[in-house]
C-alpha atoms as a PDB file:
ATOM      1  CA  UNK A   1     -29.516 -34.962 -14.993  1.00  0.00           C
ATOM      2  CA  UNK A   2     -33.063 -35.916 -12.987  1.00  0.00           C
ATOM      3  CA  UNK A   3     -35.287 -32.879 -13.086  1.00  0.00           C
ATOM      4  CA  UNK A   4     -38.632 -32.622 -11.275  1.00  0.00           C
ATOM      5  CA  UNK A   5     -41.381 -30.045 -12.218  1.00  0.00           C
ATOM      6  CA  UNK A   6     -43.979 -30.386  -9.340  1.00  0.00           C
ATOM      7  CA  UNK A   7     -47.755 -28.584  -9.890  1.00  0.00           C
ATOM      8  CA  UNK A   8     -51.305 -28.883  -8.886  1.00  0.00           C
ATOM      9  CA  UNK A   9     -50.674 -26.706  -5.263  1.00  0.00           C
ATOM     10  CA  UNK A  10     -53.265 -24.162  -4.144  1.00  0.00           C
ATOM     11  CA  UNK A  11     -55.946 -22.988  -1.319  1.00  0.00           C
ATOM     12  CA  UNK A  12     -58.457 -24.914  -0.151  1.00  0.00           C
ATOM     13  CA  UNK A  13     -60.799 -25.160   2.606  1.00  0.00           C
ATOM     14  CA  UNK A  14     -60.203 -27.813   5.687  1.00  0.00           C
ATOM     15  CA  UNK A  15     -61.810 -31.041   4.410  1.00  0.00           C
ATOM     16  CA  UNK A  16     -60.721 -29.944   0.930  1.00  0.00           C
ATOM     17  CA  UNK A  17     -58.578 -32.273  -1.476  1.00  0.00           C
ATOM     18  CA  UNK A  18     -55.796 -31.620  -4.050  1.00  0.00           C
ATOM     19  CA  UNK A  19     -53.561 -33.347  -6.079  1.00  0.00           C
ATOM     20  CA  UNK A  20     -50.049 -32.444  -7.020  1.00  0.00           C
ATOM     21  CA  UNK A  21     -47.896 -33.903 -10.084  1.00  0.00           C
ATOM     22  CA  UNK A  22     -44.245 -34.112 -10.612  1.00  0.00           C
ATOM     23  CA  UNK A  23     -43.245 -34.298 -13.537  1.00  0.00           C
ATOM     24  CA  UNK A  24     -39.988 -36.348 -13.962  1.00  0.00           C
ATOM     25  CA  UNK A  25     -37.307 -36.008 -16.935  1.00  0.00           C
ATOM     26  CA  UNK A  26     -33.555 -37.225 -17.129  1.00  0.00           C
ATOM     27  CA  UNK A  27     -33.762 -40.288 -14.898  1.00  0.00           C
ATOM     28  CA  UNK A  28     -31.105 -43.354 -15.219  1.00  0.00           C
ATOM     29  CA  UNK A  29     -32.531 -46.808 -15.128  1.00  0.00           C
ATOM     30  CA  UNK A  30     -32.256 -48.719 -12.228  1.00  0.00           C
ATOM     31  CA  UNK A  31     -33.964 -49.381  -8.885  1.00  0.00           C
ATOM     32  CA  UNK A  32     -35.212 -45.286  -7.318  1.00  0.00           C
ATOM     33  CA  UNK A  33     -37.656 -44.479  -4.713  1.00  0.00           C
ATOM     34  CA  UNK A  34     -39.673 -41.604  -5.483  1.00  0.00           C
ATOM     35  CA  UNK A  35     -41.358 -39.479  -2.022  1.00  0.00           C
ATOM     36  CA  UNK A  36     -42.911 -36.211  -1.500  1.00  0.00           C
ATOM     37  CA  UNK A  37     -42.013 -33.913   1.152  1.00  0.00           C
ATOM     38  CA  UNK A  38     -43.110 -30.509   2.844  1.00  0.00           C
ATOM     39  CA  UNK A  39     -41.970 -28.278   4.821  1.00  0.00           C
ATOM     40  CA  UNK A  40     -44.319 -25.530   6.517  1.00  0.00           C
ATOM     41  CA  UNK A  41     -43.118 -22.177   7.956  1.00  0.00           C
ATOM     42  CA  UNK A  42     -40.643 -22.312  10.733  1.00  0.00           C
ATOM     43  CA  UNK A  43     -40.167 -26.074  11.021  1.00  0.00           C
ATOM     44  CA  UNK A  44     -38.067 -28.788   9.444  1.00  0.00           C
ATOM     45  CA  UNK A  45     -38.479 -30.569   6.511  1.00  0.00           C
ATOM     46  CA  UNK A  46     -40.674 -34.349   6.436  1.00  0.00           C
ATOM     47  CA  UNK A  47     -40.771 -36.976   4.327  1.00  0.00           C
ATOM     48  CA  UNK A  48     -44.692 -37.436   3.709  1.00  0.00           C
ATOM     49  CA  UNK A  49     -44.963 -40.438   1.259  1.00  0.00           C
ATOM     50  CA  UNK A  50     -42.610 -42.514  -0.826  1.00  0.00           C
ATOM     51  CA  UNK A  51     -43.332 -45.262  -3.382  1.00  0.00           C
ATOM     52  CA  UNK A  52     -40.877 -47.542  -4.951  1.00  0.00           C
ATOM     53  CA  UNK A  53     -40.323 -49.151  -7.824  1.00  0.00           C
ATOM     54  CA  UNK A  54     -41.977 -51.975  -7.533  1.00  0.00           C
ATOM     55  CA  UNK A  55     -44.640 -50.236  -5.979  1.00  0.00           C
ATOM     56  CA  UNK A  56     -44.114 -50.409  -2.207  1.00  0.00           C
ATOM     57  CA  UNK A  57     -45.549 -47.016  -0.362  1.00  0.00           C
ATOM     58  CA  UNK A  58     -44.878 -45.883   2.740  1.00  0.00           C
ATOM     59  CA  UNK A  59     -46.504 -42.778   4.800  1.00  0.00           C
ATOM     60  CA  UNK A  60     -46.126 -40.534   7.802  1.00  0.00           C
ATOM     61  CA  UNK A  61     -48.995 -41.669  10.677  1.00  0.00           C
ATOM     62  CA  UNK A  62     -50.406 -37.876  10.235  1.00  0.00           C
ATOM     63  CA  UNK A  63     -51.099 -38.529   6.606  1.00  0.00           C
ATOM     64  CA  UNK A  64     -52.343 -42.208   6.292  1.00  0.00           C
ATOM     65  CA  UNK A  65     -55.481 -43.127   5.696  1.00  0.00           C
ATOM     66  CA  UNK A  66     -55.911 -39.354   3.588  1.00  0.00           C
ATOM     67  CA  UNK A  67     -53.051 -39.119   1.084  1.00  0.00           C
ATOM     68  CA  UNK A  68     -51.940 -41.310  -1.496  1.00  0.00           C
ATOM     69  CA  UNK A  69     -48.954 -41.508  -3.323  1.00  0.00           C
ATOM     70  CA  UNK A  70     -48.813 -42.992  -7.129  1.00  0.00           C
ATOM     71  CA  UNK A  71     -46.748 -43.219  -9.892  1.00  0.00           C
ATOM     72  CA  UNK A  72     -47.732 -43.030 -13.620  1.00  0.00           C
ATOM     73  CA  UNK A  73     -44.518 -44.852 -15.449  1.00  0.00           C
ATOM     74  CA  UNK A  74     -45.742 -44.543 -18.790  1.00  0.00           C
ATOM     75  CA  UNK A  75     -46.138 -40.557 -18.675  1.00  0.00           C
ATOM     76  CA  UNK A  76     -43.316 -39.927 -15.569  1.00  0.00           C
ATOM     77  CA  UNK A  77     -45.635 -38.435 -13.546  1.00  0.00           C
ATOM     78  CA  UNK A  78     -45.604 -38.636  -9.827  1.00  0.00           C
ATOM     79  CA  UNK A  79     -48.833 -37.794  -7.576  1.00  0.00           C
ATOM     80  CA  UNK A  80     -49.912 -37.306  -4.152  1.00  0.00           C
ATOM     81  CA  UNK A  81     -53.718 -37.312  -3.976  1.00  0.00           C
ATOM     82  CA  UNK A  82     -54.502 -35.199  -0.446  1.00  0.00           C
ATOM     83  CA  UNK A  83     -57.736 -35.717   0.802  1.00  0.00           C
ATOM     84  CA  UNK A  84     -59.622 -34.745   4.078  1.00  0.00           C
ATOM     85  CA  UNK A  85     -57.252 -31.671   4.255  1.00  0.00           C
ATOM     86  CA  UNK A  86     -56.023 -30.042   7.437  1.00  0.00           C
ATOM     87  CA  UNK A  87     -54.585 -26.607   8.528  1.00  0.00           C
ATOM     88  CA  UNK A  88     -51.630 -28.258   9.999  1.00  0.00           C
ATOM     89  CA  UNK A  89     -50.609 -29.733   6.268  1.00  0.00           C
ATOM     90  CA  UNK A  90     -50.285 -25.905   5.148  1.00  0.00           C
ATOM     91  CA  UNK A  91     -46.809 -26.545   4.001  1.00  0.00           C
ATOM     92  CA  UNK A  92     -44.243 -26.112   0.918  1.00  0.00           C
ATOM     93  CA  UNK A  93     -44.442 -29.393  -0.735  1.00  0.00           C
ATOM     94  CA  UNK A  94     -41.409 -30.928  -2.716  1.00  0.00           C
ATOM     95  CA  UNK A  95     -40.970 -33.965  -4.926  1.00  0.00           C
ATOM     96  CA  UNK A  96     -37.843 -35.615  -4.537  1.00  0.00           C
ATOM     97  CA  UNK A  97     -35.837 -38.468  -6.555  1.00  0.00           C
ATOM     98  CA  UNK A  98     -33.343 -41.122  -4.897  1.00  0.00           C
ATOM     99  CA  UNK A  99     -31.363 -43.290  -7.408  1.00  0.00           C
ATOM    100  CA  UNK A 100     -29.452 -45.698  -4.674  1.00  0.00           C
ATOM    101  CA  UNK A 101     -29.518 -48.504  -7.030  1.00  0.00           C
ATOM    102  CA  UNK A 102     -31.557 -50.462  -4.467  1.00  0.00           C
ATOM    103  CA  UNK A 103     -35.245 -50.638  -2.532  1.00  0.00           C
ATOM    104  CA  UNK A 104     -34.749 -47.570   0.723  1.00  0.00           C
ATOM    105  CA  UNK A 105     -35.773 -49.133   4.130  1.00  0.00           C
ATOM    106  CA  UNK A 106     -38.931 -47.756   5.487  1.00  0.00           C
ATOM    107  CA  UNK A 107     -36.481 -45.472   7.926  1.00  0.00           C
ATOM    108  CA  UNK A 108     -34.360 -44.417   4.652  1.00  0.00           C
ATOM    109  CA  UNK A 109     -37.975 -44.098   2.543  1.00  0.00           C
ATOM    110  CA  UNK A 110     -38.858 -40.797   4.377  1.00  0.00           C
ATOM    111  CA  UNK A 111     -35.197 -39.330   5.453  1.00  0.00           C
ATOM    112  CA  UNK A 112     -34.719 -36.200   2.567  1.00  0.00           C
ATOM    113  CA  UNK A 113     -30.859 -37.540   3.228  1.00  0.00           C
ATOM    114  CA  UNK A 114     -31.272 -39.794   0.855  1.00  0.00           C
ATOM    115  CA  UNK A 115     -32.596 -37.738  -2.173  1.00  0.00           C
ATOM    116  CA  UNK A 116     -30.425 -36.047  -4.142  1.00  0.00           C
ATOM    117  CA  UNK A 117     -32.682 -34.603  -6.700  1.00  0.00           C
ATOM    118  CA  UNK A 118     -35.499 -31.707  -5.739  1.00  0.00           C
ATOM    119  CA  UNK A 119     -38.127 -29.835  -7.126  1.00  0.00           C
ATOM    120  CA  UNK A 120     -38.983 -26.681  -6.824  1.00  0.00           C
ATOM    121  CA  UNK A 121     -42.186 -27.272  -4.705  1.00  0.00           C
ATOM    122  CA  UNK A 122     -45.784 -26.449  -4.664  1.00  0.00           C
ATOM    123  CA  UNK A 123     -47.391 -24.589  -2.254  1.00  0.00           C
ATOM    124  CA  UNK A 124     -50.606 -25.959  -0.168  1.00  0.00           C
ATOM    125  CA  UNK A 125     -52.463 -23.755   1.657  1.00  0.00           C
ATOM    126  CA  UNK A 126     -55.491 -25.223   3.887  1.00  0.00           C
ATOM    127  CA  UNK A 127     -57.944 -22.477   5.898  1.00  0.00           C
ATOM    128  CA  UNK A 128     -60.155 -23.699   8.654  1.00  0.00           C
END
């Protein structure tokens, strides 16, 4: 059974930066995509990043260019480094796992659909 322990949420000021972990236990072998999501107050919930196996990211447009989304295999950790931080990312943020077996399309990559495993989330709070 995957489990996923995220960390690292907080306040900060608008221009701020964070950087959350998941922590990752139980998973199977095989190809996975691994993505972070939030979900803020009110409103739906969006894929922000993903990363593959072999690497591959992907991003929302509001996030590129200020997040960044790694893996650390040898300690099954995942990250999302959040720079130049925004009100508007204020959100509940989740790690999720998908073990398909194969590499998600970069539609698939950032639909929560697809993930069967969740963490608890992290909250990220960002004051102008």
């Amino acid at each position: 059974q995957v489990q996923l322990v995220e960390s690292g949420g907080g306040s900060v000021q608008t221009g701020g930066s964070l950087t959350l972990s998941c922590e990752i236990s139980g998973r199977t072998y095989g190809k996975y995509t691994l993505a972070w999501f939030r979900q803020a107050e009110g409103k739906k919930r969006e894929g922000v990043a993903s990363i593959e196996e072999d690497g591959d990211t992907l991003y929302v447009d509001s996030v590129k260019g200020r997040f960044s989304i790694t893996e650390d295999t040898s300690k099954n950790i995942l990250y999302l480094q959040m720079n130049s931080l925004k009100p508007e990312d204020t959100a509940m943020y989740y790690c999720a796992y998908c073990a398909a077996g194969w590499g998600l399309t970069s539609v698939q990559a950032l639909d929560l659909t697809w993930y069967s495993y969740w963490g608890q989330g992290t909250q990220v709070t960002v004051s102008s």
